[in-house]
C-alpha atoms as a PDB file:
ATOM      1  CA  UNK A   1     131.647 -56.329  31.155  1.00  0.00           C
ATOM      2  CA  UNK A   2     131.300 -57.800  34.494  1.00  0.00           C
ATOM      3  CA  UNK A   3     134.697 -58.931  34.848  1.00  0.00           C
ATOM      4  CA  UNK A   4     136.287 -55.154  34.136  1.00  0.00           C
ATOM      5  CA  UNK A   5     133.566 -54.046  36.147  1.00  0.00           C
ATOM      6  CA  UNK A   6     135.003 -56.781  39.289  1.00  0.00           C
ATOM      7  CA  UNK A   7     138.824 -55.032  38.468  1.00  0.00           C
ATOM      8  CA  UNK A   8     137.515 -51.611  39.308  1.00  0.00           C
ATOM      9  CA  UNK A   9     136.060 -52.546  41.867  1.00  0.00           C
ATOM     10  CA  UNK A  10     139.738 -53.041  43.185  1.00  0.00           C
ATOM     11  CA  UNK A  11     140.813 -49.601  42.742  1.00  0.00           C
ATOM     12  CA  UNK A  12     141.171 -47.320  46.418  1.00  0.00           C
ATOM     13  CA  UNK A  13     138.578 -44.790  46.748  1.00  0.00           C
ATOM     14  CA  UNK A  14     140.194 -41.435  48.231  1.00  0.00           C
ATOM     15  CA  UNK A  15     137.284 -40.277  49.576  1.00  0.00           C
ATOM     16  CA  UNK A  16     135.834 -41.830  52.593  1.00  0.00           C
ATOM     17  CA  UNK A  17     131.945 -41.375  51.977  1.00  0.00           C
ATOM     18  CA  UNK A  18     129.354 -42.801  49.776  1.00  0.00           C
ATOM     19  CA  UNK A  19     129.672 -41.446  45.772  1.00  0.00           C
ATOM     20  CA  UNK A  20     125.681 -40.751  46.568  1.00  0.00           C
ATOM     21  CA  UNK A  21     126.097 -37.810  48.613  1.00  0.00           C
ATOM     22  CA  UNK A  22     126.262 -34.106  47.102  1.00  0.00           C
ATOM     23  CA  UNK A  23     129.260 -33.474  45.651  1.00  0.00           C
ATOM     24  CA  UNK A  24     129.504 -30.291  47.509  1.00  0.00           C
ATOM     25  CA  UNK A  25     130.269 -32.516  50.862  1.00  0.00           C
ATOM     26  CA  UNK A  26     133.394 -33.773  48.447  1.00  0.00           C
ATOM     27  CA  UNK A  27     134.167 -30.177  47.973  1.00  0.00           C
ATOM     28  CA  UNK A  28     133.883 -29.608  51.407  1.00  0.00           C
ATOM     29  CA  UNK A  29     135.741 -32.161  52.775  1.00  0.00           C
ATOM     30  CA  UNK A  30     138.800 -31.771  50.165  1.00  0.00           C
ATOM     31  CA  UNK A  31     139.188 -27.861  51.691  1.00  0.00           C
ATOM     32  CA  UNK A  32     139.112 -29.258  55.147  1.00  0.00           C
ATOM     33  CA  UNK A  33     141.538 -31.332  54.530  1.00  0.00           C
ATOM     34  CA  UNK A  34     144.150 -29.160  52.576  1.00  0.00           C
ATOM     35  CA  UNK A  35     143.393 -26.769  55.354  1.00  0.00           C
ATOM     36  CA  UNK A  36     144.113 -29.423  57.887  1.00  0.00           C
ATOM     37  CA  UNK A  37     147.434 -30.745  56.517  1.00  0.00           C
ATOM     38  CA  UNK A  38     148.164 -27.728  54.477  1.00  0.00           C
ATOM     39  CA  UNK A  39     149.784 -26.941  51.223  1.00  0.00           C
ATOM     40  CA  UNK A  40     146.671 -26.401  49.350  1.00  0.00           C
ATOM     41  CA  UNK A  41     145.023 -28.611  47.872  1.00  0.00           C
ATOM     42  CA  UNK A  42     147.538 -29.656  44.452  1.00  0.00           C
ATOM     43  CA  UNK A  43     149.576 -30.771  47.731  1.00  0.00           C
ATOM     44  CA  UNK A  44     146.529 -32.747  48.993  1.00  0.00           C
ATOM     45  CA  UNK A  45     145.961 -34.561  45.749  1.00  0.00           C
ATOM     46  CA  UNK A  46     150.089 -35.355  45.226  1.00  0.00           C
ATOM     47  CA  UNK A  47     149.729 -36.893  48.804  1.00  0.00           C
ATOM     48  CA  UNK A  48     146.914 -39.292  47.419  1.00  0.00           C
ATOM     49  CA  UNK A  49     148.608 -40.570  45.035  1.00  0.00           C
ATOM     50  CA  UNK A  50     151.299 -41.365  47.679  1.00  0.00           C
ATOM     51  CA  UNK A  51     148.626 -43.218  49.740  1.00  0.00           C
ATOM     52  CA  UNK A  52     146.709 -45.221  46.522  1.00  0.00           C
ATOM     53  CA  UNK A  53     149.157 -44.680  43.622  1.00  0.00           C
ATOM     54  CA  UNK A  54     148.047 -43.298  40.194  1.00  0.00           C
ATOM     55  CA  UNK A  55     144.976 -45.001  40.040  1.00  0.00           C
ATOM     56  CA  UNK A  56     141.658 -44.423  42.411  1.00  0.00           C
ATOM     57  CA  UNK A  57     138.237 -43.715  43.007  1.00  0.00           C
ATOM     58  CA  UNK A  58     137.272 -39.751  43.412  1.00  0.00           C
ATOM     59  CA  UNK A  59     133.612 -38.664  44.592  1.00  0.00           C
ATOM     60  CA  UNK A  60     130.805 -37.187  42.037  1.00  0.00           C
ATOM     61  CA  UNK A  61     132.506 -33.436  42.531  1.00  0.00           C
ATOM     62  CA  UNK A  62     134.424 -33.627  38.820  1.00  0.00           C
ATOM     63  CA  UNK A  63     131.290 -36.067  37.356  1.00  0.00           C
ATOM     64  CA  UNK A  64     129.775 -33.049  35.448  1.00  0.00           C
ATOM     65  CA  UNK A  65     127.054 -34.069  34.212  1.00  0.00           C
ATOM     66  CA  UNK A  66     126.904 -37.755  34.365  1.00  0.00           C
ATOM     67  CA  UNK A  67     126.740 -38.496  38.093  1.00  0.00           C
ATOM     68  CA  UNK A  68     129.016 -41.014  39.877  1.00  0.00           C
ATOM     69  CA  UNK A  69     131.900 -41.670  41.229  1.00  0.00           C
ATOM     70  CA  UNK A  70     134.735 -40.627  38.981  1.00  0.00           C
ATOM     71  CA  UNK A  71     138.233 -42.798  38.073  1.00  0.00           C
ATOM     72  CA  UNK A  72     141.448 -41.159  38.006  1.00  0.00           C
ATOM     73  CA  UNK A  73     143.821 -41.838  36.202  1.00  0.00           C
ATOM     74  CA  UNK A  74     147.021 -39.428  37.316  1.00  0.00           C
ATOM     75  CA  UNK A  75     150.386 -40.981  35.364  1.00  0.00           C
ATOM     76  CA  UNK A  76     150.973 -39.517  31.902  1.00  0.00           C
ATOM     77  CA  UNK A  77     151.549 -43.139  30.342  1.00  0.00           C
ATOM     78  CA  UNK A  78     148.758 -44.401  31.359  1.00  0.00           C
ATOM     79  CA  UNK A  79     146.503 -41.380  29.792  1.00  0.00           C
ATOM     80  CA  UNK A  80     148.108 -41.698  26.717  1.00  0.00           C
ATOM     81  CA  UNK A  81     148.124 -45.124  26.399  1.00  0.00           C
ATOM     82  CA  UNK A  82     144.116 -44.363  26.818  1.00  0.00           C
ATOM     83  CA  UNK A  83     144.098 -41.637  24.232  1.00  0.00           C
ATOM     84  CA  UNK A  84     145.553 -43.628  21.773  1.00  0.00           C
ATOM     85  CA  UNK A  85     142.176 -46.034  21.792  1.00  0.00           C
ATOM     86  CA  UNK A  86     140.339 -43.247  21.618  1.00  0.00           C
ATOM     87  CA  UNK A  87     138.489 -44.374  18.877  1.00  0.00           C
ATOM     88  CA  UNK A  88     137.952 -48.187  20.310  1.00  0.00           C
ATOM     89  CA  UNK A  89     137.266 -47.247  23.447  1.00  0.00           C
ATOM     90  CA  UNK A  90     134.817 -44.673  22.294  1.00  0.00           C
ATOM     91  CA  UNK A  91     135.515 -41.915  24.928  1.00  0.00           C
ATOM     92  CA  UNK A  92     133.323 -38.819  24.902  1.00  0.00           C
ATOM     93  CA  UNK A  93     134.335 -35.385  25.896  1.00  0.00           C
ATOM     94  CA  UNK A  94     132.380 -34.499  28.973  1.00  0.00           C
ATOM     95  CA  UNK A  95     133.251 -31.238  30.491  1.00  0.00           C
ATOM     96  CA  UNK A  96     131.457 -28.855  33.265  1.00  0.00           C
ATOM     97  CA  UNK A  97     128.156 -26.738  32.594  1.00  0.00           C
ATOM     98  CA  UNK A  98     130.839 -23.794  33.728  1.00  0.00           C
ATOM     99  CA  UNK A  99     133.447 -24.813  31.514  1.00  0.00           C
ATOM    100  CA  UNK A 100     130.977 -24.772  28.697  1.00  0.00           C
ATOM    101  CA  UNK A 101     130.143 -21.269  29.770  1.00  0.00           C
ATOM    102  CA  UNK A 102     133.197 -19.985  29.511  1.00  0.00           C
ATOM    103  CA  UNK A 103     134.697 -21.298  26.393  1.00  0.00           C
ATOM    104  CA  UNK A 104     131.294 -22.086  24.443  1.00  0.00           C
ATOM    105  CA  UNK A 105     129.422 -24.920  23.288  1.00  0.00           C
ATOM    106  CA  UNK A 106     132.032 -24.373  19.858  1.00  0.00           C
ATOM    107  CA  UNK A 107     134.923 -24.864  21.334  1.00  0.00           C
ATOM    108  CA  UNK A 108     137.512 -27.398  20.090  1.00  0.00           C
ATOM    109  CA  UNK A 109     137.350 -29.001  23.573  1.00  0.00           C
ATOM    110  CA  UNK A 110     133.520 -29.776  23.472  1.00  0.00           C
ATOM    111  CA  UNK A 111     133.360 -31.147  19.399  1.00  0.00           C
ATOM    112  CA  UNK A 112     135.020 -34.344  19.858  1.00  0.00           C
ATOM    113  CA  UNK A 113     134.177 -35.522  16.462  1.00  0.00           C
ATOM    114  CA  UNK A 114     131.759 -34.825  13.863  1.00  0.00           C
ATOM    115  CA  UNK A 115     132.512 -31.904  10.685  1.00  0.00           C
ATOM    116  CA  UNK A 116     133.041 -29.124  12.951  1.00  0.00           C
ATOM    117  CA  UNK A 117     136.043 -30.840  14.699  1.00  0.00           C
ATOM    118  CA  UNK A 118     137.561 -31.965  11.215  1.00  0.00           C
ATOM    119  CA  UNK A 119     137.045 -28.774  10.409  1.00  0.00           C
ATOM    120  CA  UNK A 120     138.548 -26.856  13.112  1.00  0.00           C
ATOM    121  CA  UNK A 121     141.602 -29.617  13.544  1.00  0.00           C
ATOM    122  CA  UNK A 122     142.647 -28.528  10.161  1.00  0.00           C
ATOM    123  CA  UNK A 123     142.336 -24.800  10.588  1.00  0.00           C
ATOM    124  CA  UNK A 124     144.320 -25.266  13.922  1.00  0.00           C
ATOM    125  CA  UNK A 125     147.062 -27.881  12.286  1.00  0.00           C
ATOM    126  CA  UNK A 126     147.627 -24.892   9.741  1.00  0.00           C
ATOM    127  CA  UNK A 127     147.910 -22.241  11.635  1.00  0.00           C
ATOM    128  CA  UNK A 128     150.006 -24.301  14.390  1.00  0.00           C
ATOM    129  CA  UNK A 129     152.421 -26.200  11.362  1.00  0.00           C
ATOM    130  CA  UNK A 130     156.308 -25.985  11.404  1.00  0.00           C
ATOM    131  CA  UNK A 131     155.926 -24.040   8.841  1.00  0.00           C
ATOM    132  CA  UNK A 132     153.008 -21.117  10.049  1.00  0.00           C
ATOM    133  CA  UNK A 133     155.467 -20.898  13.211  1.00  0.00           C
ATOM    134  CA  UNK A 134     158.638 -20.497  11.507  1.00  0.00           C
ATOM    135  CA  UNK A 135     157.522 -16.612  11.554  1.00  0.00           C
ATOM    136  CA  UNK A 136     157.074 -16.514  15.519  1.00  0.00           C
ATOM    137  CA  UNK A 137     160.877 -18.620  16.198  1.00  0.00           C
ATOM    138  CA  UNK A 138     162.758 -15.706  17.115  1.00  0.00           C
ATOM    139  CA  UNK A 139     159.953 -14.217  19.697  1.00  0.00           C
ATOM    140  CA  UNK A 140     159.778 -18.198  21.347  1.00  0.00           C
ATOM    141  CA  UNK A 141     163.261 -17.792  21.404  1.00  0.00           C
ATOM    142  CA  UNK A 142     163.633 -14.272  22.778  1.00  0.00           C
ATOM    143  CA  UNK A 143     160.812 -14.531  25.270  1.00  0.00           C
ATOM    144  CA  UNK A 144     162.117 -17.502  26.977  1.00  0.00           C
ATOM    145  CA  UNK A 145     165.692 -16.626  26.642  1.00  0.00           C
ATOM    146  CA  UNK A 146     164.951 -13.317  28.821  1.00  0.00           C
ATOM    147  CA  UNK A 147     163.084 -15.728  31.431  1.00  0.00           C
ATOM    148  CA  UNK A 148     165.687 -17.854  31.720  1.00  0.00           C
ATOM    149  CA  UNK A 149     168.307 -15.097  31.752  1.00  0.00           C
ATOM    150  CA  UNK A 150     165.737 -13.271  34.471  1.00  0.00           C
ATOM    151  CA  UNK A 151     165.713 -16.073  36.534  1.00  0.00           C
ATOM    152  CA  UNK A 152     169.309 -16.193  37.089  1.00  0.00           C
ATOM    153  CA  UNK A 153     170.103 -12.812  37.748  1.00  0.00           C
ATOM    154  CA  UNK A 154     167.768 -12.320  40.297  1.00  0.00           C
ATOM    155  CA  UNK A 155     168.796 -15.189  42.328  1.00  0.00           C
ATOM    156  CA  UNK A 156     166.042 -15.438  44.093  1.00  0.00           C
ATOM    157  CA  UNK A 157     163.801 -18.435  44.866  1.00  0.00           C
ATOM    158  CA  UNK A 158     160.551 -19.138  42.474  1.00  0.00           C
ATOM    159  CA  UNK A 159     158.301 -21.292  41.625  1.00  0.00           C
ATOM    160  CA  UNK A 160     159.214 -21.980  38.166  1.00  0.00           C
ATOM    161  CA  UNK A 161     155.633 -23.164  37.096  1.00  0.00           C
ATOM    162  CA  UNK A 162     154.456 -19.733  38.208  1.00  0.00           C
ATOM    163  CA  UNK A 163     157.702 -18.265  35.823  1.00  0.00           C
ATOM    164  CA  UNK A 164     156.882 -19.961  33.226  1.00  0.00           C
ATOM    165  CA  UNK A 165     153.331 -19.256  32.547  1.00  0.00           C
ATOM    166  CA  UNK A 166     153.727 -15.862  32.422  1.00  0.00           C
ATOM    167  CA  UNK A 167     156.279 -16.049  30.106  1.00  0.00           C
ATOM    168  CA  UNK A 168     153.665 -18.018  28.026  1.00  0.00           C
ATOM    169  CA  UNK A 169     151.407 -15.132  28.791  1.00  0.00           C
ATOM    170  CA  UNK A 170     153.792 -12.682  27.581  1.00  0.00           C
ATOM    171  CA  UNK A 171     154.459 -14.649  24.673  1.00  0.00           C
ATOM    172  CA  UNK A 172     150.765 -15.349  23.462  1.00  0.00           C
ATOM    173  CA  UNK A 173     149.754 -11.466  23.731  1.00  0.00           C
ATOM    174  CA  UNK A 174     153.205 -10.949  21.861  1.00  0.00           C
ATOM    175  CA  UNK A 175     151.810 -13.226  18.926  1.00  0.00           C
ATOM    176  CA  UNK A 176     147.592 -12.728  19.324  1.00  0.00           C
ATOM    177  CA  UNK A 177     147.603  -9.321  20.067  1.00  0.00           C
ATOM    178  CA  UNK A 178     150.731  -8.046  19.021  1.00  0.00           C
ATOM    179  CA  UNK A 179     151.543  -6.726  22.739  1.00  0.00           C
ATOM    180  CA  UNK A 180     155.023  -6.163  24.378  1.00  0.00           C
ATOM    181  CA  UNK A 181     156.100  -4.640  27.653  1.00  0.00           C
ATOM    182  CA  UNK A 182     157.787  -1.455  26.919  1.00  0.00           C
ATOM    183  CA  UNK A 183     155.462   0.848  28.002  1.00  0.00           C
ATOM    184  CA  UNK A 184     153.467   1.892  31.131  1.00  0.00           C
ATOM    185  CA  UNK A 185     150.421   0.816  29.143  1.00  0.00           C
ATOM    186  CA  UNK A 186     151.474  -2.441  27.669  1.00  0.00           C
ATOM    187  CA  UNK A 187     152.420  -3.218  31.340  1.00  0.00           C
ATOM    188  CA  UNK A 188     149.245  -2.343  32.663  1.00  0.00           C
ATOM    189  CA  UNK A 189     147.380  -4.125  30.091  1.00  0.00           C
ATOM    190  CA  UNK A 190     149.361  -7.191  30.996  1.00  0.00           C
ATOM    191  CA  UNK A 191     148.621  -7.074  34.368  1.00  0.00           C
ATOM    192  CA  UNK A 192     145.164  -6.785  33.472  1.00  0.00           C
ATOM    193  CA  UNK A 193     145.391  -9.986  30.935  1.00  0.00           C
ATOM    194  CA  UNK A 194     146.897 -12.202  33.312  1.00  0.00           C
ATOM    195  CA  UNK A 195     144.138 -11.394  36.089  1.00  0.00           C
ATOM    196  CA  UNK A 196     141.554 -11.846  33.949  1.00  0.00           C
ATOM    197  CA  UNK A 197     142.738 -15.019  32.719  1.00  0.00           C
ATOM    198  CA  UNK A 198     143.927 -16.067  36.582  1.00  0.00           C
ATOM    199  CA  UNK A 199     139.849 -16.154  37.034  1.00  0.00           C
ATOM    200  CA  UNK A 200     138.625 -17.759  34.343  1.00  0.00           C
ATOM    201  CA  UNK A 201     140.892 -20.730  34.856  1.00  0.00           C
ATOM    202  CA  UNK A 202     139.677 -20.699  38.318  1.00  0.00           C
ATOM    203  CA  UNK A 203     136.137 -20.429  36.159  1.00  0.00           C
ATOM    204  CA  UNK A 204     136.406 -23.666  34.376  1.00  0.00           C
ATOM    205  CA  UNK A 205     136.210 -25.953  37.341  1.00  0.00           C
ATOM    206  CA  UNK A 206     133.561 -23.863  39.808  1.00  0.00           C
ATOM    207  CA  UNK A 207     131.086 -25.119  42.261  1.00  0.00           C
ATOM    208  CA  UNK A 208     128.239 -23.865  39.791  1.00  0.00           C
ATOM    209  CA  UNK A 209     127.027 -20.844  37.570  1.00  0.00           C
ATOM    210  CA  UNK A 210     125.942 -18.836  40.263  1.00  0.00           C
ATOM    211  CA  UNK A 211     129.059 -19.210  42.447  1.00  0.00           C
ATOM    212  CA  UNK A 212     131.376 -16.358  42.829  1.00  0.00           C
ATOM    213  CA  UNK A 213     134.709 -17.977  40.946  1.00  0.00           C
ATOM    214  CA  UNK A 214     132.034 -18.752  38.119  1.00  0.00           C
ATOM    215  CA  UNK A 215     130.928 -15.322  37.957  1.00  0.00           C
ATOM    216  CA  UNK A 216     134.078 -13.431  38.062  1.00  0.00           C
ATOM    217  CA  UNK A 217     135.797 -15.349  35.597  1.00  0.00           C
ATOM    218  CA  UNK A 218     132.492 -14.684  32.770  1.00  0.00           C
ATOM    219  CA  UNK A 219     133.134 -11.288  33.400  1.00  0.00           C
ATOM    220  CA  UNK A 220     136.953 -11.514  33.020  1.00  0.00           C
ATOM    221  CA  UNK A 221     136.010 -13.892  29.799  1.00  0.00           C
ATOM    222  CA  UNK A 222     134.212 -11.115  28.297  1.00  0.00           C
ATOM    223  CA  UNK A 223     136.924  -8.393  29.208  1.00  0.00           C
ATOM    224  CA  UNK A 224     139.589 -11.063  27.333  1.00  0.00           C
ATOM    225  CA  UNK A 225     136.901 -11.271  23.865  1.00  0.00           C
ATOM    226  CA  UNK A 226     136.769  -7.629  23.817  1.00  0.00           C
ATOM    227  CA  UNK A 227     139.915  -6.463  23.216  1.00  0.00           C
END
C-alpha cells in the first residue's frame, strides 16, 4: 500500500547509482570497491551494514529475474520474524537462472509449495528425524570431536568457518557416500569433492550461464552426480 511503500522509501540505498542501470555496473562497482578498501568483498558488505544498519536498498545484481532494486534484510530476527508470515505475506521463492541450473528446476529450494514440496518435506523430515539420525550420532560426534581436538593441537591460527565446513564435508561423504580418510584414495577423492563443490557454490550466484564461475561449477555439478 502506499503508506509501506512511503516507509521503504526511508531505507539507505548502498549503492550510489540508479537501480535502472545493468546490474553488471553493480557487480562492477562492488569489486572495485572490495579491491579498494580490501578484505574481499564479505568484508565490504559487513562494512555496510556498519554505515546503514541491517536494513537497505541493494542494486538489480541479486533481482534474478524480477528486475529492481532489491531490500536486504541482514539480522537473523528480522528474517525469521519474516519467515514465520510466510504464508500471509505470500513470499515466493525466486532464485537465479544459474542457481536453477545447478540444482534443477526439482529442487526443494525452487517448489515452495504445491504436492511436490509436501511431498518432498516429508521424505526429507523422515530421513532427517531424531530418530533416522540416531544411527549417524557417533560419526557427528567423532567427526567434530577430531576437529575440535585438531584445532588445538596444532595451535595455529584458522579461520574456523573455513574448519568447520570441511568437517561438514568430511562428515556428509562419511554418511552419503560412505567415504573416510584412511587411504591415499579416499584423500584424493576428498580433495576432489571439496573442489568441486568450492565451484559450484561459487556457481549458484554467477554473472550468467555463459560466465566462467557458471561453467566450471556445471561441470563440477556433474562430476558430484556421478559418483
Amino acid at each position: 500500500n502506499n503508506k509501506q511503500e512511503q516507509k521503504n522509501k526511508n531505507f539507505p540505498n548502498a549503492i550510489p547509482f540508479p537501480f535502472n542501470l545493468h546490474p553488471l555496473t553493480e557487480l562492477l562497482y562492488l569489486v572495485i570497491m572490495a579491491k579498494l578498501k580490501g578484505g574481499g568483498l564479505d568484508v565490504y558488505y559487513r562494512n555496510i551494514r556498519k554505515r546503514h544498519g541491517d536494513v537497505f536498498f541493494m542494486g538489480p545484481l541479486f533481482a534474478a529475474q524480477r528486475p529492481g532494486p532489491v531490500l536486504a534484510i541482514t539480522h537473523p530476527d528480522d528474517q525469521s520474524a519474516i519467515m514465520k508470515k510466510e504464508k500471509e505475506l505470500e513470499l515466493i521463492v525466486n532464485m537465479p537462472d544459474t542457481c536453477t541450473a545447478i540444482h534443477g528446476m526439482e529442487n526443494f529450494q525452487h517448489l515452495s509449495s504445491g504436492q511436490k514440496h509436501s511431498a518432498l518435506r516429508k521424505i526429507y523430515s523422515s530421513i532427517l528425524s531424531p530418530r533416522s539420525l540416531e544411527d549417524f550420532t557417533l560419526t557427528i560426534i567423532d567427526h567434530f570431536r577430531s576437529l575440535w581436538d585438531g584445532l588445538e593441537a596444532s595451535g595455529k591460527e584458522v579461520k574456523l568457518t573455513n574448519a568447520i565446513s570441511e568437517a561438514q564435508l568430511k562428515l556428509m561423504c562419511k554418511i552419503l557416500y560412505g567415504l573416510d580418510t584412511e587411504t591415499d584414495e579416499e584423500k584424493r577423492v576428498l580433495v576432489e569433492f571439496t573442489n568441486d563443490f568450492e565451484l559450484t557454490e561459487k556457481a549458484l550466484f554467477a554473472p550468467g550461464k555463459k560466465s566462467k564461475a557458471f561453467i566450471e561449477g556445471l561441470k563440477a555439478r556433474e562430476r558430484i552426480s556421478a559418483v
